[in-house]
N, C-alpha and C. Protein backbone atom coordinates (compact mmCIF):
# COMPACT_ATOMS: atom_id res chain seq x y z
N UNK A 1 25.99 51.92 -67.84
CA UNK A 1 25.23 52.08 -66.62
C UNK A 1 25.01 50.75 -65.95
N UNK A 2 24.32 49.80 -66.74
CA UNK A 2 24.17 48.89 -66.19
C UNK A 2 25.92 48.27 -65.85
N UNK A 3 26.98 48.13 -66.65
CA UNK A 3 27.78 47.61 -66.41
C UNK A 3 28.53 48.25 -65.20
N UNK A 4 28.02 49.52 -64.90
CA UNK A 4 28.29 49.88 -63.65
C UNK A 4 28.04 49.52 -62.05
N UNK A 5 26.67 49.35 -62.40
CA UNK A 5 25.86 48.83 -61.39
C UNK A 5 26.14 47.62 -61.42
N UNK A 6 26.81 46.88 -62.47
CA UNK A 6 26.48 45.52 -62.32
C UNK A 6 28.29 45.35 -61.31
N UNK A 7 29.03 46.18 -61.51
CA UNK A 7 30.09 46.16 -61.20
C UNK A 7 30.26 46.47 -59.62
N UNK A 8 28.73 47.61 -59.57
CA UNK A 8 29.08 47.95 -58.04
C UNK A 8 28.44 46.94 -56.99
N UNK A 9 27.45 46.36 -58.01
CA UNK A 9 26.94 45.10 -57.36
C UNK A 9 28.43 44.15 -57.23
N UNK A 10 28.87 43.60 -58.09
CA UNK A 10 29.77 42.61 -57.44
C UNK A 10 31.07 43.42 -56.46
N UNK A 11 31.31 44.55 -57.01
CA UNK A 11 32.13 44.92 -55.59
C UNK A 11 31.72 45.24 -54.15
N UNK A 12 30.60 45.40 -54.66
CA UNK A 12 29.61 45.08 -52.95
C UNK A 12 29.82 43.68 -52.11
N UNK A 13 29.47 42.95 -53.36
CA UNK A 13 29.42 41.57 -53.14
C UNK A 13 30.09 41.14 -52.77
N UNK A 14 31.60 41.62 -53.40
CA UNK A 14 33.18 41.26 -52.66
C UNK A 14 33.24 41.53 -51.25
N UNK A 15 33.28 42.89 -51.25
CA UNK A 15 33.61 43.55 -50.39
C UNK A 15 32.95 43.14 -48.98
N UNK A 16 31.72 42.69 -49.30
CA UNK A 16 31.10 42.13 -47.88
C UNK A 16 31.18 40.44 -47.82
N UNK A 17 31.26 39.84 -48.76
CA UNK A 17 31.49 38.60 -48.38
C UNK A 17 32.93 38.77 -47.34
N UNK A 18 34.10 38.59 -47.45
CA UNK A 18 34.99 38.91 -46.61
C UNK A 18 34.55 39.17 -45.47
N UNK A 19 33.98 40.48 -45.64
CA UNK A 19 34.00 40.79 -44.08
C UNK A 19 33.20 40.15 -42.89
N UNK A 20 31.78 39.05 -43.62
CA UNK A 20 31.21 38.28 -43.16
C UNK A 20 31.85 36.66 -42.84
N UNK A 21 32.72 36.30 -43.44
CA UNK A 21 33.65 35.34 -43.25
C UNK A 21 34.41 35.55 -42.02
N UNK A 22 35.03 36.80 -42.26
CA UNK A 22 36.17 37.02 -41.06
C UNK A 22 34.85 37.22 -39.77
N UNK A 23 34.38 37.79 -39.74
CA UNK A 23 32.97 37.62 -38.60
C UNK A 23 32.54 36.23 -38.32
N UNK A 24 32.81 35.80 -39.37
CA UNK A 24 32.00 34.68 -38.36
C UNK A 24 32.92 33.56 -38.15
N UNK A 25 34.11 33.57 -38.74
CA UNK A 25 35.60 32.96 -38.11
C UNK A 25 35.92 33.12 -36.51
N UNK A 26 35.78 34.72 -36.37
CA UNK A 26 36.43 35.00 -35.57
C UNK A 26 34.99 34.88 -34.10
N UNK A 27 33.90 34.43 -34.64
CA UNK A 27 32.91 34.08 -33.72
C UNK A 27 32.40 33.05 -33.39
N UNK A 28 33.39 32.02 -34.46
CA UNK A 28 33.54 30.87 -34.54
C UNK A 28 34.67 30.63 -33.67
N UNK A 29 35.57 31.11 -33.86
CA UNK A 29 37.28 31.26 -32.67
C UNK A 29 36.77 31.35 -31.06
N UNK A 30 35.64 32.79 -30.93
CA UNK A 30 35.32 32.80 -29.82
C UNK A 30 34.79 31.74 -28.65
N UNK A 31 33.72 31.65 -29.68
CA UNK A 31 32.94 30.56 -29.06
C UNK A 31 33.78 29.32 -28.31
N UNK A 32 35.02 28.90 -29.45
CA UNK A 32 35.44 27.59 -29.22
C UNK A 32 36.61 27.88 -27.89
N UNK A 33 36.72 29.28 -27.73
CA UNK A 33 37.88 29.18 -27.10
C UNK A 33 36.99 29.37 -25.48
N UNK A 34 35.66 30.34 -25.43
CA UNK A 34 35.03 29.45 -24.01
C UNK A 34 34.20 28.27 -24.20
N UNK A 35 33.53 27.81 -24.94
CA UNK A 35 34.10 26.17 -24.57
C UNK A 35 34.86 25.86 -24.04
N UNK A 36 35.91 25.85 -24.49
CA UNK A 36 37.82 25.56 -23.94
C UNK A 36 37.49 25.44 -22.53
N UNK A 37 37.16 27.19 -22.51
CA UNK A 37 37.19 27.44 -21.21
C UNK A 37 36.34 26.89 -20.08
N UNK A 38 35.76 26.53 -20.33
CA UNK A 38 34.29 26.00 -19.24
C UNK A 38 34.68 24.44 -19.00
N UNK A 39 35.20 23.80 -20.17
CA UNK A 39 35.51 22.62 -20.00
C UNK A 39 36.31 22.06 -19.58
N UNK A 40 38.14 23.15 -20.07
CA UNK A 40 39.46 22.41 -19.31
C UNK A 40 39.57 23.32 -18.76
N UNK A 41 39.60 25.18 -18.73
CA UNK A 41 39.91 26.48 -18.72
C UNK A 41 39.77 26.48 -17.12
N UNK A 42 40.31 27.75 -16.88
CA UNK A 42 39.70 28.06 -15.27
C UNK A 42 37.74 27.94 -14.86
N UNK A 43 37.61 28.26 -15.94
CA UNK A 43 35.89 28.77 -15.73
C UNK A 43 34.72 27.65 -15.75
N UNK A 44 35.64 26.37 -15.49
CA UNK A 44 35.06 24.90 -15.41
C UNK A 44 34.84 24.83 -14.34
N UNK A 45 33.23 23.90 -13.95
CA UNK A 45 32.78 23.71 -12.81
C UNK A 45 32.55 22.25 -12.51
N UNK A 46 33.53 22.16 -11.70
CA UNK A 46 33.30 20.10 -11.58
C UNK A 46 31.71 20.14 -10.39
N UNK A 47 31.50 20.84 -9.80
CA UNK A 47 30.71 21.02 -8.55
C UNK A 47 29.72 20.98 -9.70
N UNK A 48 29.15 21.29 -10.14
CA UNK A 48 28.12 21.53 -11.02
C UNK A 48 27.85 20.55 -11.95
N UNK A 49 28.19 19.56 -12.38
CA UNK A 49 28.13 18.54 -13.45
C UNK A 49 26.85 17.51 -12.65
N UNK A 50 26.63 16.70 -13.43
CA UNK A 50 25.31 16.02 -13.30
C UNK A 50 25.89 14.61 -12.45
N UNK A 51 26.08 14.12 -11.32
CA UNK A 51 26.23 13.01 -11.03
C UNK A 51 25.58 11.70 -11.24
N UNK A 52 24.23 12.14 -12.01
CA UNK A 52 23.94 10.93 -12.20
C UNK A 52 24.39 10.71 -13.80
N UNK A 53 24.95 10.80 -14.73
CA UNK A 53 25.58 10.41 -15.71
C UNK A 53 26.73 10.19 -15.57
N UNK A 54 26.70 9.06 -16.10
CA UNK A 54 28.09 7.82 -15.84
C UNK A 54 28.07 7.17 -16.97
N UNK A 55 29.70 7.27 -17.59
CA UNK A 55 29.64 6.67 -18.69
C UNK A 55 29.36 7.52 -19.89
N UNK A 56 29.09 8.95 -19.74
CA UNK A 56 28.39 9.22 -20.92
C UNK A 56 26.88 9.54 -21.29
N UNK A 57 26.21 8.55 -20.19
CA UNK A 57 25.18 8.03 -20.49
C UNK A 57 24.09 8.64 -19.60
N UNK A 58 23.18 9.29 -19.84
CA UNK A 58 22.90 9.89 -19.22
C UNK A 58 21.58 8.99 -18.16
N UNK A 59 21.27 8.77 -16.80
CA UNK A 59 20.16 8.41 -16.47
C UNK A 59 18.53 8.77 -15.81
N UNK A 60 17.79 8.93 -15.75
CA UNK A 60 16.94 9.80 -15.14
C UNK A 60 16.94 10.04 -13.33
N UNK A 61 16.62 11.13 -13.46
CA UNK A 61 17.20 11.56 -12.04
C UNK A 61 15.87 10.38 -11.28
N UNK A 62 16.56 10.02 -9.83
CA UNK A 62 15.97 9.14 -7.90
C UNK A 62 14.72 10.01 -8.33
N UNK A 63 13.45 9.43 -7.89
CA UNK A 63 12.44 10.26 -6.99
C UNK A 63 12.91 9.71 -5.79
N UNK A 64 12.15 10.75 -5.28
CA UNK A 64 12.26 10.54 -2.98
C UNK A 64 12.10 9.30 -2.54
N UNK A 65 10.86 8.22 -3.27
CA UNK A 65 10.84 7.26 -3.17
C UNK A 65 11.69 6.24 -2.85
N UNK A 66 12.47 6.38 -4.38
CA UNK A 66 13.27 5.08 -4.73
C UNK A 66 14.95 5.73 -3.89
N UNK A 67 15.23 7.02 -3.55
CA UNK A 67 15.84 7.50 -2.67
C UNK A 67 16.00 6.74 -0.86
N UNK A 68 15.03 7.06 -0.70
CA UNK A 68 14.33 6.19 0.71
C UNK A 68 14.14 5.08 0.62
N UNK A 69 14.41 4.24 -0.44
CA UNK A 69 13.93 2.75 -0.15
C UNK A 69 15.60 2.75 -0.59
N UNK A 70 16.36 3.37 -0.77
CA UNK A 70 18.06 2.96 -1.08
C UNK A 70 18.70 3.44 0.56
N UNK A 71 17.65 4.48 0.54
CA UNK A 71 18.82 4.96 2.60
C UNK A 71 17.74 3.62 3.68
N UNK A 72 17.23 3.04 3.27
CA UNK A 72 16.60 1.86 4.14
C UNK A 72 17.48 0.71 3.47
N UNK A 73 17.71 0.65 2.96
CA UNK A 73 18.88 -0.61 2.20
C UNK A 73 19.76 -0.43 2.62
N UNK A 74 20.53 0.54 2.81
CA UNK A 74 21.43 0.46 3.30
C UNK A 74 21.73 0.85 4.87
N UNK A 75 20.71 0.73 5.68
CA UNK A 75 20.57 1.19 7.13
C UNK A 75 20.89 -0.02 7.32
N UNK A 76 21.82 0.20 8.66
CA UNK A 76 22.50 -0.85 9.76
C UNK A 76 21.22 -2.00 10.11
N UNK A 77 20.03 -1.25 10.40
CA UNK A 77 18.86 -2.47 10.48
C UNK A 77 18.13 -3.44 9.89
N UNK A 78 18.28 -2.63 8.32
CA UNK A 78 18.28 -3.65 7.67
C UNK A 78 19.00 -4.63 7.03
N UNK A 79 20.38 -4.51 7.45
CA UNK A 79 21.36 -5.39 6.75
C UNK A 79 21.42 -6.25 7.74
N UNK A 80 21.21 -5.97 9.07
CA UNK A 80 21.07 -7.41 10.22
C UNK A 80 20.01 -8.06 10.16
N UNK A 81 18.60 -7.64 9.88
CA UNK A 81 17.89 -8.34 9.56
C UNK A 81 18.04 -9.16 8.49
N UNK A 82 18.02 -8.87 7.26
CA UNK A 82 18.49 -9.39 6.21
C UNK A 82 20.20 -10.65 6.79
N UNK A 83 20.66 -10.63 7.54
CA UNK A 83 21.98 -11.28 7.51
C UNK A 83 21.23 -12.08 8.33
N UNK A 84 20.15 -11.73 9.41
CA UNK A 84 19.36 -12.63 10.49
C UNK A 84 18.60 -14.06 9.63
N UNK A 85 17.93 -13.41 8.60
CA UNK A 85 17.33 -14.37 7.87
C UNK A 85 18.02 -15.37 6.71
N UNK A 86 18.94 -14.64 6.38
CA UNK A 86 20.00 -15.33 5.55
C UNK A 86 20.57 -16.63 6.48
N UNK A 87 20.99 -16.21 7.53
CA UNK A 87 21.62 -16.94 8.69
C UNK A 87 20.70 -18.55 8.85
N UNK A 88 19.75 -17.92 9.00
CA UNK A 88 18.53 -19.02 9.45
C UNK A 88 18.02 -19.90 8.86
N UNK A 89 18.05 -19.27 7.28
CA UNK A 89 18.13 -20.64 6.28
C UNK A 89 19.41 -21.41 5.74
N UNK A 90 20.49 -20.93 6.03
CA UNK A 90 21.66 -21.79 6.09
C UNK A 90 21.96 -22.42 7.10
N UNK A 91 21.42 -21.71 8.32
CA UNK A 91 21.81 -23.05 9.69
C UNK A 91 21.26 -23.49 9.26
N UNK A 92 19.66 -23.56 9.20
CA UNK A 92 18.29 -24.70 9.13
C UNK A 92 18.83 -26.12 7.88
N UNK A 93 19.47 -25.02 6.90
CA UNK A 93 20.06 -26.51 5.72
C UNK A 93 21.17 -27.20 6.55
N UNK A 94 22.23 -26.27 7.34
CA UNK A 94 22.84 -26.83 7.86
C UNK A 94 23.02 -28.31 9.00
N UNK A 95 21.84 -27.48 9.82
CA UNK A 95 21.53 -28.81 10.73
C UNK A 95 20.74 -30.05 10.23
N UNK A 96 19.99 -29.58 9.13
CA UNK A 96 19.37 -30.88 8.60
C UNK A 96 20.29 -31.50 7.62
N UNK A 97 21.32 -31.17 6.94
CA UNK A 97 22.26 -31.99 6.52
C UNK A 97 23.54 -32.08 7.54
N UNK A 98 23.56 -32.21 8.47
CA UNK A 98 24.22 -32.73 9.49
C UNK A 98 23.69 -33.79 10.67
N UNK A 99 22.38 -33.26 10.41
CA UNK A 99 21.55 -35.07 11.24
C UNK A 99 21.05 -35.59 9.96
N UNK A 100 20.98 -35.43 9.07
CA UNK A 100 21.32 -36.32 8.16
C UNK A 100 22.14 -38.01 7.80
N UNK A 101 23.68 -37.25 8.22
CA UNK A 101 25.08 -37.86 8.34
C UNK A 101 24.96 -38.39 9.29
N UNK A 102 24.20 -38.09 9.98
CA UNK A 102 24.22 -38.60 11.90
C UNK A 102 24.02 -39.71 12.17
N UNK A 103 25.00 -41.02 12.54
CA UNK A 103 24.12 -42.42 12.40
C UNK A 103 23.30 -41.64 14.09
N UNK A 104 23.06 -41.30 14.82
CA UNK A 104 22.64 -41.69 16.15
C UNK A 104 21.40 -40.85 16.10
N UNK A 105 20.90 -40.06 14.89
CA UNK A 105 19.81 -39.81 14.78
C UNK A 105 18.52 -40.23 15.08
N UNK A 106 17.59 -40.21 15.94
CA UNK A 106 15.97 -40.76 16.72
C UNK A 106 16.70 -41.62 17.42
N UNK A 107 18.12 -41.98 18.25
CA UNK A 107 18.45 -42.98 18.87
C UNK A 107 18.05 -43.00 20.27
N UNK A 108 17.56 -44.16 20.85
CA UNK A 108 16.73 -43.77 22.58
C UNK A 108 17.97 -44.42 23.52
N UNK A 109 18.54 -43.87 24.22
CA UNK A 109 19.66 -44.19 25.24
C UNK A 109 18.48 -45.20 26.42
N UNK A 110 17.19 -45.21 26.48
CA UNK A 110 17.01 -46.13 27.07
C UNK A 110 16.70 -47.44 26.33
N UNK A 111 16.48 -47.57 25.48
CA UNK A 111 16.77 -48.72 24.00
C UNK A 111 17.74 -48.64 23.53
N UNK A 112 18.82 -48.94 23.09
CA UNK A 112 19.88 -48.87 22.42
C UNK A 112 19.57 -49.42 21.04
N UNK A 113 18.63 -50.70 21.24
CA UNK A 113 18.81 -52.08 20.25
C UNK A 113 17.56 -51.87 19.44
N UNK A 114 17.08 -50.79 19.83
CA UNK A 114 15.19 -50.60 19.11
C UNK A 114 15.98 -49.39 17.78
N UNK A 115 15.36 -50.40 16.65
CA UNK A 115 15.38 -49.19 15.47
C UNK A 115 14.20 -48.06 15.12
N UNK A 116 15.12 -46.40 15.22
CA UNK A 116 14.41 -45.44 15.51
C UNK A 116 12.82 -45.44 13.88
N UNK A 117 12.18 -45.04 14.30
CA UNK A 117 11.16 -45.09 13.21
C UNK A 117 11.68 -43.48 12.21
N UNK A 118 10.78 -43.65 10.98
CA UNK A 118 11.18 -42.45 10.40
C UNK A 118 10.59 -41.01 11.30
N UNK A 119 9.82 -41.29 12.14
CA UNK A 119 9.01 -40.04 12.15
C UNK A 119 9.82 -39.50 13.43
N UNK A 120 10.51 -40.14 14.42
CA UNK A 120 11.39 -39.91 15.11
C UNK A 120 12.78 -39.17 14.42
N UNK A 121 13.16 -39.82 13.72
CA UNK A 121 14.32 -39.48 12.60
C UNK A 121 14.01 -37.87 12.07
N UNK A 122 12.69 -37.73 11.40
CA UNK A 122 11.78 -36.22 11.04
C UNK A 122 12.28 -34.97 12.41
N UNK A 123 11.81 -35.77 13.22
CA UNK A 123 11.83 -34.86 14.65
C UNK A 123 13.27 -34.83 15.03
N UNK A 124 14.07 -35.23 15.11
CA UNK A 124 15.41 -34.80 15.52
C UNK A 124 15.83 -34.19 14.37
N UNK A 125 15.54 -34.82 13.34
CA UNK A 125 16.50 -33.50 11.89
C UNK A 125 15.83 -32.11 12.28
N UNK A 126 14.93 -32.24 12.54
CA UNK A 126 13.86 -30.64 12.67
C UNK A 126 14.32 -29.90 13.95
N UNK A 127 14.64 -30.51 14.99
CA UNK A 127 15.24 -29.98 16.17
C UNK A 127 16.37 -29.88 16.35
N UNK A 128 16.90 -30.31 15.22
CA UNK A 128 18.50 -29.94 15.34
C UNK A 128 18.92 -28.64 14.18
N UNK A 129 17.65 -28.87 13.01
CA UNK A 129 17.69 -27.77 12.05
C UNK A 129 17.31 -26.60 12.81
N UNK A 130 16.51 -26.69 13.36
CA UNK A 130 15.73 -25.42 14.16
C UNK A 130 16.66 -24.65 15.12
N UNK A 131 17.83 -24.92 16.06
CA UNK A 131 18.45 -25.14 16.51
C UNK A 131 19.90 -24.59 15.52
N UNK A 132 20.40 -25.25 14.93
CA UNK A 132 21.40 -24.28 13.99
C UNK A 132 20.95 -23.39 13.61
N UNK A 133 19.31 -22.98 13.25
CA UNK A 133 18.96 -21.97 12.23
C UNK A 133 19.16 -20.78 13.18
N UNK A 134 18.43 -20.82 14.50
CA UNK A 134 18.30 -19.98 15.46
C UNK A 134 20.25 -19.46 15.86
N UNK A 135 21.24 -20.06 16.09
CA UNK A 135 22.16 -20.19 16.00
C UNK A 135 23.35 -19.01 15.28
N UNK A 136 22.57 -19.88 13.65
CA UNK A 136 23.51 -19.05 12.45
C UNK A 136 22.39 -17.52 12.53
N UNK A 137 21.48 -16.99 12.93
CA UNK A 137 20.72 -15.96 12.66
C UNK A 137 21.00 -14.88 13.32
N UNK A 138 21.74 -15.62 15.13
CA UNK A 138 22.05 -14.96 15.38
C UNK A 138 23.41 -14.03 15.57
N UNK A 139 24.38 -14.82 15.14
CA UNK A 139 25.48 -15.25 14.80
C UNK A 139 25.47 -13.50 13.75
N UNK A 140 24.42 -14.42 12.57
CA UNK A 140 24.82 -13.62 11.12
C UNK A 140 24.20 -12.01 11.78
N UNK A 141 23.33 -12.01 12.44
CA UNK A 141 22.65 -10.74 12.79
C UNK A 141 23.54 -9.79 13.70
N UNK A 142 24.30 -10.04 14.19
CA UNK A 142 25.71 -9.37 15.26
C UNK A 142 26.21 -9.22 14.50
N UNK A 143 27.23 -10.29 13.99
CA UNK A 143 28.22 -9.60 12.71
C UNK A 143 28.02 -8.67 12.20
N UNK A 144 26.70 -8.48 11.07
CA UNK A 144 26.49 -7.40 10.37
C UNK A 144 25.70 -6.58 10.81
N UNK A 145 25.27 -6.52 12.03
CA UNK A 145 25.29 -4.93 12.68
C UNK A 145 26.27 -4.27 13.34
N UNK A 146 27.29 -5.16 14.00
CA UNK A 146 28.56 -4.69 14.55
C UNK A 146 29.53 -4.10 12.94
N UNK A 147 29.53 -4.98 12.31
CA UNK A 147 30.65 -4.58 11.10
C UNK A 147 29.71 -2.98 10.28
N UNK A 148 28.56 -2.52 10.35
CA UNK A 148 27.62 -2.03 9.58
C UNK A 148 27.87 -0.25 10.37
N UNK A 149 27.56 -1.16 11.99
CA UNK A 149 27.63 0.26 13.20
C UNK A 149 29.69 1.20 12.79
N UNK A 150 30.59 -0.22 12.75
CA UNK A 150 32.08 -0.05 12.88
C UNK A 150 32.41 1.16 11.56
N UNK A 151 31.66 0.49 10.59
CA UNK A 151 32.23 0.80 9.06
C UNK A 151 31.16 2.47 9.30
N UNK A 152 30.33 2.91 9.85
CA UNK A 152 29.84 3.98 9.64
C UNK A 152 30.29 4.71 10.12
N UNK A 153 30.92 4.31 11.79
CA UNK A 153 31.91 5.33 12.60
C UNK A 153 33.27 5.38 12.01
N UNK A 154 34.13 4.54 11.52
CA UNK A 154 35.36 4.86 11.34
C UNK A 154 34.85 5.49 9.65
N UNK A 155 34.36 5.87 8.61
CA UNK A 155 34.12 6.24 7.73
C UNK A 155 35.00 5.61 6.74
N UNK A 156 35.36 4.03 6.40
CA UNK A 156 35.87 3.70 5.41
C UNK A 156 35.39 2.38 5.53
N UNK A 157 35.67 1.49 4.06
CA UNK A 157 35.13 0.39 3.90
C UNK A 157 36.27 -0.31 3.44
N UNK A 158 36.65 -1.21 4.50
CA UNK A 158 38.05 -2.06 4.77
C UNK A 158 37.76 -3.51 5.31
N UNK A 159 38.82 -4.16 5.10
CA UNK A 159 38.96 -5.29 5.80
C UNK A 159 38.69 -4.98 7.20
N UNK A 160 39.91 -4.30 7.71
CA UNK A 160 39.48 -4.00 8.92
C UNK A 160 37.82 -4.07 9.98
N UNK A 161 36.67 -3.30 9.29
CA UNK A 161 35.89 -3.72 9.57
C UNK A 161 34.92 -5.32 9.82
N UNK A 162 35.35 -6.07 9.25
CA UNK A 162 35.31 -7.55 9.26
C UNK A 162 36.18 -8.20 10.47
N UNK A 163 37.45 -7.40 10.54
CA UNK A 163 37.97 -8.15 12.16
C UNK A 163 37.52 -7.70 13.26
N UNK A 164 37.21 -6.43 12.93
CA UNK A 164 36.57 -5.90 14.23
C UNK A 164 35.32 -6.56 14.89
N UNK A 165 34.57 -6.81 13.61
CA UNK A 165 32.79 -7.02 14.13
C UNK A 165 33.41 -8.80 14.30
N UNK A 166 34.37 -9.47 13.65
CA UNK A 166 34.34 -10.69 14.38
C UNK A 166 34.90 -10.86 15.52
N UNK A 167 35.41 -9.46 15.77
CA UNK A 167 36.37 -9.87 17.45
C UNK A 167 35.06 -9.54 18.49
N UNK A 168 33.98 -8.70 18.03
CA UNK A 168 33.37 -8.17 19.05
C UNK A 168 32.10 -9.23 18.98
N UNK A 169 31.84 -9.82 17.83
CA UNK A 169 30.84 -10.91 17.95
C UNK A 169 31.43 -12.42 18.85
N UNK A 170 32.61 -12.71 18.27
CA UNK A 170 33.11 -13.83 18.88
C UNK A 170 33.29 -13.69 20.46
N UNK A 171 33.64 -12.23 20.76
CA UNK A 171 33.47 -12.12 22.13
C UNK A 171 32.58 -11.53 22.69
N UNK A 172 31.44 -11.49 22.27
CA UNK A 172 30.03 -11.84 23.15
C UNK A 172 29.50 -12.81 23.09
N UNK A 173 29.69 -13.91 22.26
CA UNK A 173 29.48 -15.17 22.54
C UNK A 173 30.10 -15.90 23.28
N UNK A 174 31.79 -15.84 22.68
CA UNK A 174 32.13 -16.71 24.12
C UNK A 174 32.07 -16.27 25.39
N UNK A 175 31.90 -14.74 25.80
CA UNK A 175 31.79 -14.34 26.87
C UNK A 175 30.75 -15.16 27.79
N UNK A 176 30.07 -15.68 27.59
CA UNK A 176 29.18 -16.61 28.29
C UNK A 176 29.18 -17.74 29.56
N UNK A 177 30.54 -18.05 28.11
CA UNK A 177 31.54 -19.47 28.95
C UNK A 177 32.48 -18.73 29.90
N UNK A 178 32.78 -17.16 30.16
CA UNK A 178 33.63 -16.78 30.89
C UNK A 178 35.01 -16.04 29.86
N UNK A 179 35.64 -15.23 30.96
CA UNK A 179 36.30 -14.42 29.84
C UNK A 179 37.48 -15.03 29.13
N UNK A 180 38.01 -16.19 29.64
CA UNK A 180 39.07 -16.61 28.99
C UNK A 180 38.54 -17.15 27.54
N UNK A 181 36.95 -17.49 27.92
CA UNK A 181 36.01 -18.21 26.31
C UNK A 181 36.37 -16.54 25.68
N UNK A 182 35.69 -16.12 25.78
CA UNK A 182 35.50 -14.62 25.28
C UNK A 182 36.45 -14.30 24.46
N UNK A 183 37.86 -14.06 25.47
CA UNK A 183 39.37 -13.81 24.48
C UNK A 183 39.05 -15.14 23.14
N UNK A 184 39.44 -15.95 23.68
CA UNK A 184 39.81 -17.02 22.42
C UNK A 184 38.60 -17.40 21.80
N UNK A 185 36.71 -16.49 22.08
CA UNK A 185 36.26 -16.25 20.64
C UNK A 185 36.49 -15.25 19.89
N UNK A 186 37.05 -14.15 20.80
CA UNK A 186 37.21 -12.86 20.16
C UNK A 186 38.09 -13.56 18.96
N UNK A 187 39.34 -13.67 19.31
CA UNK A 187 40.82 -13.77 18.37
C UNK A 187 40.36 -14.88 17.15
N UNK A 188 39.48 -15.91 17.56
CA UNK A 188 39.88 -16.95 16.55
C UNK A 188 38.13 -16.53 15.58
N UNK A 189 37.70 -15.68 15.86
CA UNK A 189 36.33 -15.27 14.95
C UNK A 189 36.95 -14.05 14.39
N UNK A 190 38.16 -13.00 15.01
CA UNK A 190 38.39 -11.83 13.99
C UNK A 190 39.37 -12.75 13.16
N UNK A 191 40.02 -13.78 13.44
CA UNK A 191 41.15 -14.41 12.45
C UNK A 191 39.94 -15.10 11.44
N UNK A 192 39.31 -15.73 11.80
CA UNK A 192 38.44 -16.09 10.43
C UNK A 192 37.82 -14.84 9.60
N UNK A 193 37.38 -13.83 10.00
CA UNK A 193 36.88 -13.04 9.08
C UNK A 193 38.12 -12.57 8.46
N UNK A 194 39.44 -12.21 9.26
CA UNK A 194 40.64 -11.83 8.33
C UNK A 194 40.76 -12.83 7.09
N UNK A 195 40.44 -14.18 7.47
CA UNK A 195 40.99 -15.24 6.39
C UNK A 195 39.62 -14.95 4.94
N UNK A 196 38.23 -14.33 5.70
CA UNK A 196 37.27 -14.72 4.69
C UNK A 196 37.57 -13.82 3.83
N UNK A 197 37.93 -12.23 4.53
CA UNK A 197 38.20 -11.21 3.59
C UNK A 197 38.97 -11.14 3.09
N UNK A 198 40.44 -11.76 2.75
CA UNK A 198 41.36 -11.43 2.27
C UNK A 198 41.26 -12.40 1.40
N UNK A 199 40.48 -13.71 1.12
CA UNK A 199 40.13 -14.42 -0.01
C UNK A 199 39.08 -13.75 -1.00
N UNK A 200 37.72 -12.91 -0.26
CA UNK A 200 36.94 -12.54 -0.79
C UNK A 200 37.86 -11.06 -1.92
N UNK A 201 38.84 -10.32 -1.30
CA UNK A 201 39.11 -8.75 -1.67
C UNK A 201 40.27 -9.35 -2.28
């Protein structure tokens, strides 16, 4: 009796181990084959994946905040401002290390023979710094709203944009002197930005 039972116990035992194996093989098969599917298969959704993980790596999603302080970073107004002020402290170094070099610096055309004092010397480096700064600010502030306005309408980010905003900056400046200035700032300010970008890219 008992060796009966003990028998129908293990042919139970047989009998269903198997069939729980092949179950869970074959639900093991399933599973992996949509996986498959979701991942390389038709039933994959690239539209749907997380753009902010890169790399693997996953990062925590923008608040609105730090959203809006990235679409103000990158607005046309603030990159001319920003290029305005950039501008202004490189003329400003500029002109003061250029009256620097200057022998004729505090020099009085009605004295020739009188040596200028330092504080004279102060005042022309400062009015000549002041003077480039105003200069390069405005200079830098055209460029990169013309190249900023160009690159948003044509929808790509090229060299191209760099000749453009220097043909249209160089020729509103020289336009001043008249249009023949104008042409030959246009051409020789988009040829320098061609030369800056194709060293820079």
């Amino acid at each position: 009796m008992a060796a009966s039972v003990g028998g129908s116990d293990a042919s139970s035992s047989g009998s269903t181990s198997p069939a729980s194996v092949g179950s869970g093989s074959e639900n093991t098969t399933l599973q992996y084959s949509l996986i498959l599917d979701h991942l390389i298969g038709d039933k994959r959704q690239i539209k749907d994946l997380n753009p902010s993980i890169m790399g693997g790596l996953p990062t925590p999603q923008k608040s609105d905040e730090q959203k809006m302080i990235e679409r103000g970073m990158e607005s046309c107004a603030f990159k001319a401002v920003l290029a305005c002020v950039g501008g202004f402290v490189l003329g400003g170094a500029f002109g003061v290390f250029t009256a620097g070099i200057d022998t004729n610096v505090g020099f009085d055309p009605k004295d020739p023979l009188r040596t200028p004092t330092a504080r004279e010397v102060l005042k022309d480096m400062g009015q000549r710094g002041m003077s480039y700064a105003k200069n390069f600010a405005i200079v830098g502030a055209m460029f990169s709203c013309t190249e900023c306005i160009i690159e948003s309408h044509r929808g790509k980010s090229d060299w191209k944009n760099a000749v453009y905003s220097g043909c249209v900056t160089g020729g509103a400046i020289g336009f001043r002197a008249g249009l023949k200035a104008g042409v030959l700032g246009c051409g020789g300010f988009a040829a320098f930005s061609a030369a800056i970008e194709y060293y820079l890219r």
